[in-house]
Every structure is written in structure tokens, then in C-alpha cells.
Protein backbone atom coordinates (compact mmCIF):
# COMPACT_ATOMS: atom_id res chain seq x y z
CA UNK A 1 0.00 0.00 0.00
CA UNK A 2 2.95 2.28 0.98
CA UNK A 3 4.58 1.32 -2.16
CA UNK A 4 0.80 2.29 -4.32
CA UNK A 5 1.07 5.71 -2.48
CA UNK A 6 4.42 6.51 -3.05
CA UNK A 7 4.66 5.90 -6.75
CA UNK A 8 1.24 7.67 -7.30
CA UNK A 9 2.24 10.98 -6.01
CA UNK A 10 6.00 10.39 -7.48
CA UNK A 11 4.92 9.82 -10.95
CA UNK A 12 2.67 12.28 -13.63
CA UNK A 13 -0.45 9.82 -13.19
CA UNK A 14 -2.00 6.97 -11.60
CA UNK A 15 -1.38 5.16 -15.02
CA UNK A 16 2.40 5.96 -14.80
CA UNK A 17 2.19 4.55 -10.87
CA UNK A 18 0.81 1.15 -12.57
CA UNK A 19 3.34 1.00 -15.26
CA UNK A 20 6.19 1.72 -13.19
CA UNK A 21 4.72 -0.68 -10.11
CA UNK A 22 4.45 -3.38 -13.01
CA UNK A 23 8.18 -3.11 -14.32
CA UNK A 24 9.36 -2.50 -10.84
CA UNK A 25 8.18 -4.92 -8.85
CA UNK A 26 6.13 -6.85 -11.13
CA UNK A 27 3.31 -6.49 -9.28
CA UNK A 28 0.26 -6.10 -11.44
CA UNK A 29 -2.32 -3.87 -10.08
CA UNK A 30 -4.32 -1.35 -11.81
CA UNK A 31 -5.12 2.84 -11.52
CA UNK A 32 -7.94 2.48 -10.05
CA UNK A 33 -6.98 0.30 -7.22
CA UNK A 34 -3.53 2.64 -7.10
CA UNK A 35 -5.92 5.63 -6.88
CA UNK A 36 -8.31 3.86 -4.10
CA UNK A 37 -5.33 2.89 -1.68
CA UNK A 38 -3.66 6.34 -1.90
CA UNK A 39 -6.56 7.92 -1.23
CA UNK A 40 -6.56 5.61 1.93
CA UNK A 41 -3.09 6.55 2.78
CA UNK A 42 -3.83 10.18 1.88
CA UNK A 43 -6.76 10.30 4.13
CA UNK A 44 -5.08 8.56 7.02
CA UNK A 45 -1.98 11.53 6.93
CA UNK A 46 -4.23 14.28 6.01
CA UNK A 47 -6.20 13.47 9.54
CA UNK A 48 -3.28 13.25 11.69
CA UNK A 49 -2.34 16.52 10.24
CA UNK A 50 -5.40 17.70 11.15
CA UNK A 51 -5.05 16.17 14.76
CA UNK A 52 -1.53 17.74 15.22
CA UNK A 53 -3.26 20.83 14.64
CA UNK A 54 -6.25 20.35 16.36
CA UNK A 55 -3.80 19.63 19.40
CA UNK A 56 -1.69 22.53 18.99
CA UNK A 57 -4.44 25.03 19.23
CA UNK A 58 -6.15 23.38 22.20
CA UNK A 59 -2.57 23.83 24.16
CA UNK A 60 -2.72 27.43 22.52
CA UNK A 61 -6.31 27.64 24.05
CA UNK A 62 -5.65 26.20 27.75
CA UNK A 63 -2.31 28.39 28.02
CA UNK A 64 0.32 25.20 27.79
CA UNK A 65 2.37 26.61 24.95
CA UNK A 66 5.24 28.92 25.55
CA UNK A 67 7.70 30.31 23.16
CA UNK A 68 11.20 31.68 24.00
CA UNK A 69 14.16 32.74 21.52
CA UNK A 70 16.64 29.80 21.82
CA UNK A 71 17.60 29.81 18.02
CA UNK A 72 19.98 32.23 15.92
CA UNK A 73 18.91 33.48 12.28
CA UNK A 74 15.47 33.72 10.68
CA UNK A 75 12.81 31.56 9.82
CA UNK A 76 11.07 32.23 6.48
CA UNK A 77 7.25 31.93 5.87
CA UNK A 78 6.28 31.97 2.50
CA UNK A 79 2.25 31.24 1.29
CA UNK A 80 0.54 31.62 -2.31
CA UNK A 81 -2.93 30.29 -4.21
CA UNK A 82 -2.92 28.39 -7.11
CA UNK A 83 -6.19 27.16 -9.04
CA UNK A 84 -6.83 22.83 -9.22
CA UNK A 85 -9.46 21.93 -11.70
CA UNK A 86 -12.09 20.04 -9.82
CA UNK A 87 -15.16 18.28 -11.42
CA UNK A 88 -18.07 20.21 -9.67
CA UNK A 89 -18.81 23.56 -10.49
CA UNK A 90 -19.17 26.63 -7.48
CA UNK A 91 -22.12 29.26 -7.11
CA UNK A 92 -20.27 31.29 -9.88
CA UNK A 93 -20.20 27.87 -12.12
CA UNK A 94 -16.58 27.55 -12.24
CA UNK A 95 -14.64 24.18 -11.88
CA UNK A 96 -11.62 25.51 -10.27
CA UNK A 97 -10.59 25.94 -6.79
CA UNK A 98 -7.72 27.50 -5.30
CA UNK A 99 -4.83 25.24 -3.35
CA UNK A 100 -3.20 27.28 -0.82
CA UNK A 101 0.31 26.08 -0.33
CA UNK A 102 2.88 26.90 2.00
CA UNK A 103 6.43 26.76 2.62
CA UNK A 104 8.80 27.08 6.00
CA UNK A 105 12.64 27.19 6.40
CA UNK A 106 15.28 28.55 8.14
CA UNK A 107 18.66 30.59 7.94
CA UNK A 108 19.94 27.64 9.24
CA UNK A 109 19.35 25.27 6.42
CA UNK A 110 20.52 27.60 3.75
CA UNK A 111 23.58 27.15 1.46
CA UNK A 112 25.58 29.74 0.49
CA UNK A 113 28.28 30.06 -2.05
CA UNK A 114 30.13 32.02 -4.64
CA UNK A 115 29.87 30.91 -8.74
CA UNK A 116 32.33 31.83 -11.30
CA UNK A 117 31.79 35.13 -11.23
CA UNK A 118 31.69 35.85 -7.48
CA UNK A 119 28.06 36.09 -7.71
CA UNK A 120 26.70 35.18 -4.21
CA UNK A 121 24.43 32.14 -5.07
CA UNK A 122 22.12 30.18 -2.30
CA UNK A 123 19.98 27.01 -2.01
CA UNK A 124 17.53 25.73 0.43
CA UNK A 125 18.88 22.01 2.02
CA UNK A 126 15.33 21.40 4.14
CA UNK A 127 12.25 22.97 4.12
CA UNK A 128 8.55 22.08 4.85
CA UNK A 129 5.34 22.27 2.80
CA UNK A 130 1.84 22.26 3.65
CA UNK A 131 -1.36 22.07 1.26
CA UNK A 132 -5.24 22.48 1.79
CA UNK A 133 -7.33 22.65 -0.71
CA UNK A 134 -10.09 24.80 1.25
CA UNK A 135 -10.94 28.18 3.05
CA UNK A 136 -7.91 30.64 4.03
CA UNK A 137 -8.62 30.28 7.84
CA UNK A 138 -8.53 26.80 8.24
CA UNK A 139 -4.98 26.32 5.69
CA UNK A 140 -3.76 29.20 8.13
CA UNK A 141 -4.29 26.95 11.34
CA UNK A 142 -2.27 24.30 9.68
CA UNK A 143 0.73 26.83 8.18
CA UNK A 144 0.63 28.12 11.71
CA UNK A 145 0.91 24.71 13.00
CA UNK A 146 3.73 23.80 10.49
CA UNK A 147 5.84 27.06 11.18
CA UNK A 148 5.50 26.81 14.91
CA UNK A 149 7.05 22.48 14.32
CA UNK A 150 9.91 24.56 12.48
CA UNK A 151 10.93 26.98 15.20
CA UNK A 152 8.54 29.57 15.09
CA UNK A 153 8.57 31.61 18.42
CA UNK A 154 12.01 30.19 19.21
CA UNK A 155 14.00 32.32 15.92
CA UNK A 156 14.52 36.03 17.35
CA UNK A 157 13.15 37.10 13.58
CA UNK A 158 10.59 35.74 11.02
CA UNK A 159 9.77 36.69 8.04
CA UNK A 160 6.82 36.13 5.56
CA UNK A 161 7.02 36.72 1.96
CA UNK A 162 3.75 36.89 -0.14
CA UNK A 163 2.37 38.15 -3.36
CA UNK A 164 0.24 40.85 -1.48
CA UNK A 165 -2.92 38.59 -1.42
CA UNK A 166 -5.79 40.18 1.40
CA UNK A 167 -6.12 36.69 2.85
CA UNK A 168 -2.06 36.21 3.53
CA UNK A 169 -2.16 39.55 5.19
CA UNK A 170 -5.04 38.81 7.30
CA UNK A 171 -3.32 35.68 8.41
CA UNK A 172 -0.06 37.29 9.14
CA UNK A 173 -2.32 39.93 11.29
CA UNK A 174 -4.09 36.99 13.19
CA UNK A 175 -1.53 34.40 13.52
CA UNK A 176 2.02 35.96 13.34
CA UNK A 177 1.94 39.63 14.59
CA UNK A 178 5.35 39.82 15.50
CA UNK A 179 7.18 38.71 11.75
CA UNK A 180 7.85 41.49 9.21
CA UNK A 181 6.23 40.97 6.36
CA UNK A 182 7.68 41.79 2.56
CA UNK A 183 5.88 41.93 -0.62
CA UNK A 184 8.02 40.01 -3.35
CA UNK A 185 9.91 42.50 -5.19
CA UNK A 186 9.06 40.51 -8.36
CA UNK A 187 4.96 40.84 -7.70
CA UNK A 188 5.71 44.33 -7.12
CA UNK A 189 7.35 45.12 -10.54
CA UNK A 190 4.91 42.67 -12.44
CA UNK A 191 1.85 44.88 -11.38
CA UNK A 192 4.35 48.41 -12.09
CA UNK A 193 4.68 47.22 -15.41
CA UNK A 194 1.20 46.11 -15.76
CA UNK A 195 0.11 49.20 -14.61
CA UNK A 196 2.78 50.98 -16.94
CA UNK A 197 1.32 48.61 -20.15
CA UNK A 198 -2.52 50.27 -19.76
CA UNK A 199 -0.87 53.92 -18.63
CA UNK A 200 0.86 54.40 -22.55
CA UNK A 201 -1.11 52.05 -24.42
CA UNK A 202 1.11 49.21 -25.06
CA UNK A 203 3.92 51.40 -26.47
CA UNK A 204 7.74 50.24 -25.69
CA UNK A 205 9.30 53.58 -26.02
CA UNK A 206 7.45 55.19 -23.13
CA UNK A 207 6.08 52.03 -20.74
CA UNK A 208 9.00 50.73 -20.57
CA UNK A 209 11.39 53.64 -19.41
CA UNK A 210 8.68 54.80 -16.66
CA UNK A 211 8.22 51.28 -15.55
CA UNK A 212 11.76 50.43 -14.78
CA UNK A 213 12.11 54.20 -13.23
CA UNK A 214 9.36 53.66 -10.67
CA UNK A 215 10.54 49.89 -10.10
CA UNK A 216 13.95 51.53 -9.31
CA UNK A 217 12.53 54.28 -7.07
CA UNK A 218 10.39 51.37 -5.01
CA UNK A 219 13.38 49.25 -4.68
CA UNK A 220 15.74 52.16 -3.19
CA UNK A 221 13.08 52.82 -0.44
CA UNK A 222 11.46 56.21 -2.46
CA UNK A 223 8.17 55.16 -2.15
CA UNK A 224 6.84 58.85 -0.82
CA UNK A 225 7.98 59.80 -4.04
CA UNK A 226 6.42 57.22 -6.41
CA UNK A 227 2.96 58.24 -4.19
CA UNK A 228 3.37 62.18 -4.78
CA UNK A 229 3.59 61.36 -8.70
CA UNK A 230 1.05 58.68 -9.22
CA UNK A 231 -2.41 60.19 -9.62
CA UNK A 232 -4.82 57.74 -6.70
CA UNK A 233 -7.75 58.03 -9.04
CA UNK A 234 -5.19 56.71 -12.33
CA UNK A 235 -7.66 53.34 -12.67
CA UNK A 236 -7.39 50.75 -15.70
CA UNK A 237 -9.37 47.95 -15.66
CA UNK A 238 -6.72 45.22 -16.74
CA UNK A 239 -4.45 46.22 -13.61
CA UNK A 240 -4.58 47.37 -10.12
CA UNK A 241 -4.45 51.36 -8.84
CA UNK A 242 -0.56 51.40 -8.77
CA UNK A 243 -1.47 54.62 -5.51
CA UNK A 244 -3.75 52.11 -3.61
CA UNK A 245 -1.19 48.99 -3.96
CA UNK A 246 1.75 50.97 -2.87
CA UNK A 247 -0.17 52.69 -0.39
CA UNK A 248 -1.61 49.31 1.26
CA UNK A 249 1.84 47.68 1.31
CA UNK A 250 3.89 50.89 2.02
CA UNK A 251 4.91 49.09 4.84
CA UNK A 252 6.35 45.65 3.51
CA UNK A 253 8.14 47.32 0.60
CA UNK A 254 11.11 48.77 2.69
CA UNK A 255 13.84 47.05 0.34
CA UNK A 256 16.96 48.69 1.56
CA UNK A 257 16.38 48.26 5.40
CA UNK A 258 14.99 44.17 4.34
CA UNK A 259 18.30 43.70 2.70
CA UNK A 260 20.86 45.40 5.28
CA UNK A 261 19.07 43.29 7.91
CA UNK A 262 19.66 39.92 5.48
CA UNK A 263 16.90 39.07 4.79
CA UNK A 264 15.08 37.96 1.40
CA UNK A 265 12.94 39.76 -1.07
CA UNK A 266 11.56 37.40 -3.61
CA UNK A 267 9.52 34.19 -3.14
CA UNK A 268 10.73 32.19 -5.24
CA UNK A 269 10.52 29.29 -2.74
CA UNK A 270 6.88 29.48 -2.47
CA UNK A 271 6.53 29.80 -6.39
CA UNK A 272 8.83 26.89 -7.32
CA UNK A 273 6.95 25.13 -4.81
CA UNK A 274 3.87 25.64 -6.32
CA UNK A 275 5.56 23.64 -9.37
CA UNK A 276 6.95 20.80 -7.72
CA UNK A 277 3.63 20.07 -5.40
CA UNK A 278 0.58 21.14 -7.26
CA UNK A 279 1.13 21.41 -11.45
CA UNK A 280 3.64 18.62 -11.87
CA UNK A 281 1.31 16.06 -10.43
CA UNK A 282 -2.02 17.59 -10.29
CA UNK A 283 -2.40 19.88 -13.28
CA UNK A 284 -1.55 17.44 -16.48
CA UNK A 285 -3.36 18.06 -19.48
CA UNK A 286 -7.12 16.80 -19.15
CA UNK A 287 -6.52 16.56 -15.15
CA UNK A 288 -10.00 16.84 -12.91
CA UNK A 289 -10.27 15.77 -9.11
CA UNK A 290 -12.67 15.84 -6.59
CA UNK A 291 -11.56 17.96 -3.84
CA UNK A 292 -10.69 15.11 -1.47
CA UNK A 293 -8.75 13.25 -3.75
CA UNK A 294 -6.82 16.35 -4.70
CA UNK A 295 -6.36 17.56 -0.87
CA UNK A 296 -5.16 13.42 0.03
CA UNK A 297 -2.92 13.50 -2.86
CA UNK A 298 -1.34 16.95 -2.22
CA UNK A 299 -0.82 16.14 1.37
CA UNK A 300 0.96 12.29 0.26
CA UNK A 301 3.09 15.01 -2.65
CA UNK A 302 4.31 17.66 0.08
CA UNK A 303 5.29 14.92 3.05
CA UNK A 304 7.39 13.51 -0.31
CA UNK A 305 8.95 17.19 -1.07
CA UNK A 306 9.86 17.91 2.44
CA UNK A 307 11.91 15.00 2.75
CA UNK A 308 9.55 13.84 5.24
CA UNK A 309 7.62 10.88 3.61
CA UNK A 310 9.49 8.21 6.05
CA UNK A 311 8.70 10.18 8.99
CA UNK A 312 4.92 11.45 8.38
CA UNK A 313 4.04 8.26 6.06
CA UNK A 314 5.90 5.25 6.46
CA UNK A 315 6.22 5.07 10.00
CA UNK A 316 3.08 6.65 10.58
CA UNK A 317 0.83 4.87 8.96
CA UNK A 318 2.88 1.38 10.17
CA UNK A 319 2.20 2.17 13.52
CA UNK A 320 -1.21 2.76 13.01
CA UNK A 321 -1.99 0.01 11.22
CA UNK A 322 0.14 -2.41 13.63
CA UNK A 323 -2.14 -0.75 16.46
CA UNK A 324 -5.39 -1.29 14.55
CA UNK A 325 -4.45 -4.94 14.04
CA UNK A 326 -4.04 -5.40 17.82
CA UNK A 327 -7.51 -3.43 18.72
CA UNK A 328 -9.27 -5.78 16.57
């Protein structure tokens, strides 16, 4: 069963998990079963996530938890959407839902080095993702949950990188008060040169000198003056009001002082991530899923991409099985 599981959230399809179970271990079992039993694993992971978190919050509740700075560095928060194809349709008769996925890691499992050029390069060695396919409050309990299993409260600084979505920033007001918040440089200068695209109607010569002016301005800390020049009632209806978006995140977009400090401005962990856990097994060409099978599946993918599939799987679900066997 562990061996279904594993090879159905490893490979592109359930079909691929047959073929690859056949020449493997020449075992002949088909999709369908594959898909059945990882939905059983799925499920059985997916609760216990939900238990740890359950658990966690009920200590929160009766006062048991205490945090206290006994780490060095930073621990990074980083959280986006990302629409699955589903096969029922919502009030708005749509098929799609949004996945909310997030990603936690530390100073302390970053590599550093130099490449040819003495270009300061860096890579993540361990990091953690979690999934839910559902409503923003509930997928922050278990983000919460996973951030506080990697050290949050015990790093002196945290730090949570988003796109600028209303829901992250509601969670970061609810559930992590204390951690500075950035908005991705990149997200920034996507919707500056959106914004830039409807302002001179598409032409080169003029978007593209003011764009990259105002990105330059942001990124140097001159936000005051990017807010004296831009008119707040400037609207076009393919972009946001440039005034209002700086305005709202005039607070997260202090580059300079972010970078002096150390810490990171892009999030490319949580958009990579999106990649790795979501589209490369869940959004194939033709792909539709009912929610549960989607949210068992995703749970099964990111265990697997946070190097944690023998801890939260295997031994997991042997334990509970051997203890089910003795209850009955």
C-alpha cells in the first residue's frame, strides 16, 4: 500500500504509478486500485495533520504553549494560491478551486556560495510544505501549526514573503503579529509594469522607461515619491491602482532596510513550490479531481517534497496500522 502511495504521487499519473509498479516490482495492479489505496493513505496523513493541529491550538487555548528565543537566524514563511481543476462547479459555475500552499525554512538550512563570477548564489537544504485545498482560515491553522514544528517563536526574527494577497495579510495579522512581512519584489514590478502597459497604451518607447524608473525608485526605499507622482484616481481595468497597492503595502516594501538586515525579497521558494507540489502532479493536461482526492494527494506530494515521507508516512501509517491490528 505504501509502495501504491508513493509511486502515485511520485509519478505524472495513476497510469504511470501502474506502469512503473508493473516493471518495478512486477506487481500487477491497476489505476484504479492505485488511486483507491492512496486515497486511503492520503486520508489517514491528512487526519493526523489535522489532529496535530487540532492539538496545537487546544494547548494554545488552555495556556500550555510557551515560546522563548533559543535559536539564531530567521525563519522564512512563504504562502501563495494556485487554481486545481475540480469536477463540480461553485455558485459562480466555475470548476476551479484554489490550493493554498505553503512553505517554512530557516537561515539555518541555507547554502551559500560564490559561482564563477563571485556572484553570491544560495539554495535551500530542508524545508517544509503544507497544502489544503479549502478556506484561508482553516490552511492558516495548519501553516501556523507547520511554522510553529519549524521553530517559530524560538528564531529572534521571522519573516513572511507573499504576493500581497488580502487573505495572507489577514493571516499574518491573526496568527504571526510579531514577523515582518515583505511583498516580493518581483509581484511588485509585475503589477508596475502592468500598470505601466494600460498607462501608454502598449507602447515600448514610453512604458517601458517609466516602468523600470518607478521599479527603481520602489526598490531604493522612495516610495513617498512614487505616491506624490502617481495620480490615486489613475484606474485601468486590466491592472490594479498602482497609488492604492503601494499605499496598502507601504509598509512591507522597505527594500533597503529588508536587505541590510539579510533578509530575502523574492519568493521564489513558495513559487517553485507551487511547481513541484501542485502542477507537476495535479495539473496534467485533461486533469480533474474531486476535492478530497486532490487535498489526500497533495498532502501524500508535500510529506514527499519535504523530505519527510518516512517520517509522516511510512512510520506513521505502520504504527497505526500495527495498532489497529491489535484493537481488533
Amino acid at each position: 500500500m505504501l509502495r501504491c502511495a508513493y509511486w502515485a504521487q511520485n509519478q505524472c499519473s495513476y497510469q504511470a504509478a501502474e506502469d512503473v509498479i508493473r516493471e518495478t516490482y512486477g506487481i500487477s495492479i491497476n489505476d484504479d486500485t492505485i488511486r483507491l489505496v492512496t486515497n486511503y493513505i492520503g486520508r489517514m496523513v491528512f487526519q493526523e495533520d489535522c489532529r496535530r493541529t487540532d492539538a496545537l491550538f487546544n494547548k494554545h487555548t488552555h495556556g500550555y504553549e510557551h515560546f522563548k528565543n533559543c535559536k539564531t537566524g530567521i525563519l522564512y514563511i512563504e504562502a501563495d494560491g494556485a487554481a486545481l481543476n475540480t469536477r463540480h462547479k461553485n455558485a459562480e459555475g466555475s470548476t476551479w478551486r484554489e490550493n493554498k500552499l505553503g512553505v517554512v525554512y530557516s537561515s539555518d538550512h541555507i547554502h551559500w556560495w560564490k559561482n564563477k563570477k563571485g556572484e553570491r548564489q544560495h539554495r535551500i537544504d530542508q524545508r517544509e510544505y503544507v497544502s489544503y485545498v479549502g478556506t484561508a482560515s482553516e490552511f492558516s491553522r495548519h501553516l501556523y501549526r507547520c511554522a510553529t514544528e519549524n521553530g517559530y517563536g524560538c528564531y529572534p526574527q521571522t519573516v513572511i514573503l507573499s504576493d500581497g494577497a488580502a487573505w495572507i495579510a489577514n493571516m499574518v495579522e491573526e496568527y504571526f503579529p510579531d514577523a515582518q512581512h515583505i511583498l516580493d519584489l518581483y509581484h511588485l514590478k509585475e503589477n508596475i509594469y502592468d500598470f505601466a502597459r494600460n498607462k501608454f497604451a502598449m507602447d515600448e518607447s514610453k512604458y517601458i522607461p517609466w516602468a523600470e524608473r518607478i521599479a527603481a525608485l520602489l526598490e531604493s526605499g522612495e516610495s513617498q515619491r512614487v505616491l506624490d507622482e502617481l495620480n490615486p484616481d489613475e484606474k485601468y481595468v486590466n491592472c490594479v491602482n498602482l497609488h492604492h497597492y503601494i499605499s496598502v503595502h507601504r509598509e512591507h516594501i522597505n527594500y533597503p532596510e529588508y536587505r541590510e538586515k539579510g533578509y530575502f525579497c523574492g519568493s521564489g521558494a513558495i513559487e517553485s513550490g507551487n511547481k513541484i507540489v501542485l502542477q507537476k502532479r495535479l495539473k496534467q493536461a485533461g486533469m480533474r479531481w474531486e476535492p478530497e482526492t486532490a487535498q489526500y494527494l497533495l498532502t501524500l506530494k508535500s510529506k514527499y517534497e519535504s523530505g519527510r515521507w518516512e517520517k509522516d508516512v511510512v512510520d506513521f501509517v505502520k504504527k497505526h496500522l500495527h495498532n489497529y491490528k491489535e484493537d481488533t
